[in-house]
Protein backbone atom coordinates (compact mmCIF):
# COMPACT_ATOMS: atom_id res chain seq x y z
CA UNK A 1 -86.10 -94.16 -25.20
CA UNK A 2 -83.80 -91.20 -25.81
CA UNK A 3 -85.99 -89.04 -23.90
CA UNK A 4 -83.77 -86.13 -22.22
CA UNK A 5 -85.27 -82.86 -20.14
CA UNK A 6 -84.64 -80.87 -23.43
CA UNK A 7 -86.80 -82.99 -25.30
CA UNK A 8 -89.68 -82.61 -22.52
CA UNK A 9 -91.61 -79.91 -22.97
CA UNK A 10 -91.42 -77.23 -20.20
CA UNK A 11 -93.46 -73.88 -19.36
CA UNK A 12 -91.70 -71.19 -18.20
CA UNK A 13 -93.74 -70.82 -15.30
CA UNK A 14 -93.75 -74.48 -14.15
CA UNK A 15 -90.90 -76.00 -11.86
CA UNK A 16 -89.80 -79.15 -11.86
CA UNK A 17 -89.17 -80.41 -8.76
CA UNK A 18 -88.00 -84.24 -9.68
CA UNK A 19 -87.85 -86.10 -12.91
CA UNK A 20 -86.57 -89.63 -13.24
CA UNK A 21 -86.47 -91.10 -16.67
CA UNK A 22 -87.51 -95.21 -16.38
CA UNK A 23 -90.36 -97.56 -17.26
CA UNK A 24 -93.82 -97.78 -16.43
CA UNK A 25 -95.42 -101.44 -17.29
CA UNK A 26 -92.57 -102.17 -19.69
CA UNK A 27 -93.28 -98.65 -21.37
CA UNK A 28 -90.44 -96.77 -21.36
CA UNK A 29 -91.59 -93.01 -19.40
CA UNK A 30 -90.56 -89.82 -17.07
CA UNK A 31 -92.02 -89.67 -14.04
CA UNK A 32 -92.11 -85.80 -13.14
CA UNK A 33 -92.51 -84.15 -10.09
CA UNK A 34 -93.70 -80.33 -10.56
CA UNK A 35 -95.08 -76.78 -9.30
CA UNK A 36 -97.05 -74.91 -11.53
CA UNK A 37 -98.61 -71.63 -10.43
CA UNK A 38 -99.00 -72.79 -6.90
CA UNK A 39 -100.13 -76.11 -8.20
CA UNK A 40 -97.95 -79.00 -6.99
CA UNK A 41 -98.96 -82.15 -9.33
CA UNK A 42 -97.23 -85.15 -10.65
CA UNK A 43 -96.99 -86.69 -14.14
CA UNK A 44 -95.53 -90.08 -16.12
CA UNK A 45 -94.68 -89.08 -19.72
CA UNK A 46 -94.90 -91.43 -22.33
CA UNK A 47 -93.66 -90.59 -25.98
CA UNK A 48 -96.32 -91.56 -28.43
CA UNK A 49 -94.64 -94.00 -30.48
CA UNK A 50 -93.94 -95.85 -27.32
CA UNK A 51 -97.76 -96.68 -27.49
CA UNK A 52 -98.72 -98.60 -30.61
CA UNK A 53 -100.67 -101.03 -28.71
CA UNK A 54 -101.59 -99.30 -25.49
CA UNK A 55 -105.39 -97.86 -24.95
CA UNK A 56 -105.26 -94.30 -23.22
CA UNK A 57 -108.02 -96.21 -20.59
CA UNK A 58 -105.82 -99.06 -19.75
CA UNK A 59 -103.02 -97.04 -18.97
CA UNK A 60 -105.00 -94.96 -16.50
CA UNK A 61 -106.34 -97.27 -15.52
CA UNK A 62 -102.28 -99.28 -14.59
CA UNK A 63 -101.42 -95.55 -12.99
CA UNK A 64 -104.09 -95.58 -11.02
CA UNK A 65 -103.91 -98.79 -9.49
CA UNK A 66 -99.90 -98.17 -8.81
CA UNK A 67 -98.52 -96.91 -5.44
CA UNK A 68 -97.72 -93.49 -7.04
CA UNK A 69 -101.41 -91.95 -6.82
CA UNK A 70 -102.98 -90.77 -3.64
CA UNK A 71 -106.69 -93.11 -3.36
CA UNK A 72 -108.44 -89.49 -3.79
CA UNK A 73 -106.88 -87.89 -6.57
CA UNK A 74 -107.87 -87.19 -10.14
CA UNK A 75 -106.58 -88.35 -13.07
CA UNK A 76 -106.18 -86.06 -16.13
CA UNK A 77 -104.38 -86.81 -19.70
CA UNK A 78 -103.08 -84.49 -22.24
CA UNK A 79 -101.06 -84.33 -25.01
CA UNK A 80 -98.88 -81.33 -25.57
CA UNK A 81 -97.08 -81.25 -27.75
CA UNK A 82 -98.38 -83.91 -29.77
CA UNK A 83 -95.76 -86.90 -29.60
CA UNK A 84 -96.22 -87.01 -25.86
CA UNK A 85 -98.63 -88.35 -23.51
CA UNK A 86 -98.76 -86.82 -20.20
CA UNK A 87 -100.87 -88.91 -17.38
CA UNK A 88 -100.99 -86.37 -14.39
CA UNK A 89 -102.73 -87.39 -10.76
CA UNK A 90 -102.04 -85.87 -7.54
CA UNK A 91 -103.02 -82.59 -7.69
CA UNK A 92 -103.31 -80.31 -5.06
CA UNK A 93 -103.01 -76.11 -4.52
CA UNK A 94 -99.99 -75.65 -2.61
């Protein structure tokens, strides 16, 4: 995956506070750290054609269960723009 931070899409108002490029489940992703209006959250990144065969449930589903997501958070998904898949958990007013 040739995925580099000028390829991620970025608001202007939303910091970044730590982004490692890797794999989730053998799906190559960025893991993203970030501040957004006083909202500290994190996110894993997939590009879309990274998931041909992958349900959006089942990969909730695999973030949840991992180590990265607090037992009490939320789960949202979102695509923006398009080609990517953003899973975001841990969110939390700072």
């Amino acid at each position: 995956m040739n995925l580099n931070s000028n390829q991620i899409p970025n608001d202007p108002e939303t910091t970044i506070l730590f982004q490692q490029l890797g794999v989730f489940d053998d799906i190559p992703a960025c893991y993203q750290s970030w501040l957004f209006d006083g909202i500290r959250g994190e996110s894993i990144i997939f590009h879309k054609r990274d998931l041909k065969h992958h349900k959006d449930t089942d990969l909730i589903k695999k973030v949840k269960a991992s180590k990265l997501v607090k037992s009490t958070s939320q789960i949202t998904l979102s695509r923006n723009p398009p080609e990517f898949l953003f899973i975001n958990f841990n969110i939390a007013l700072e």
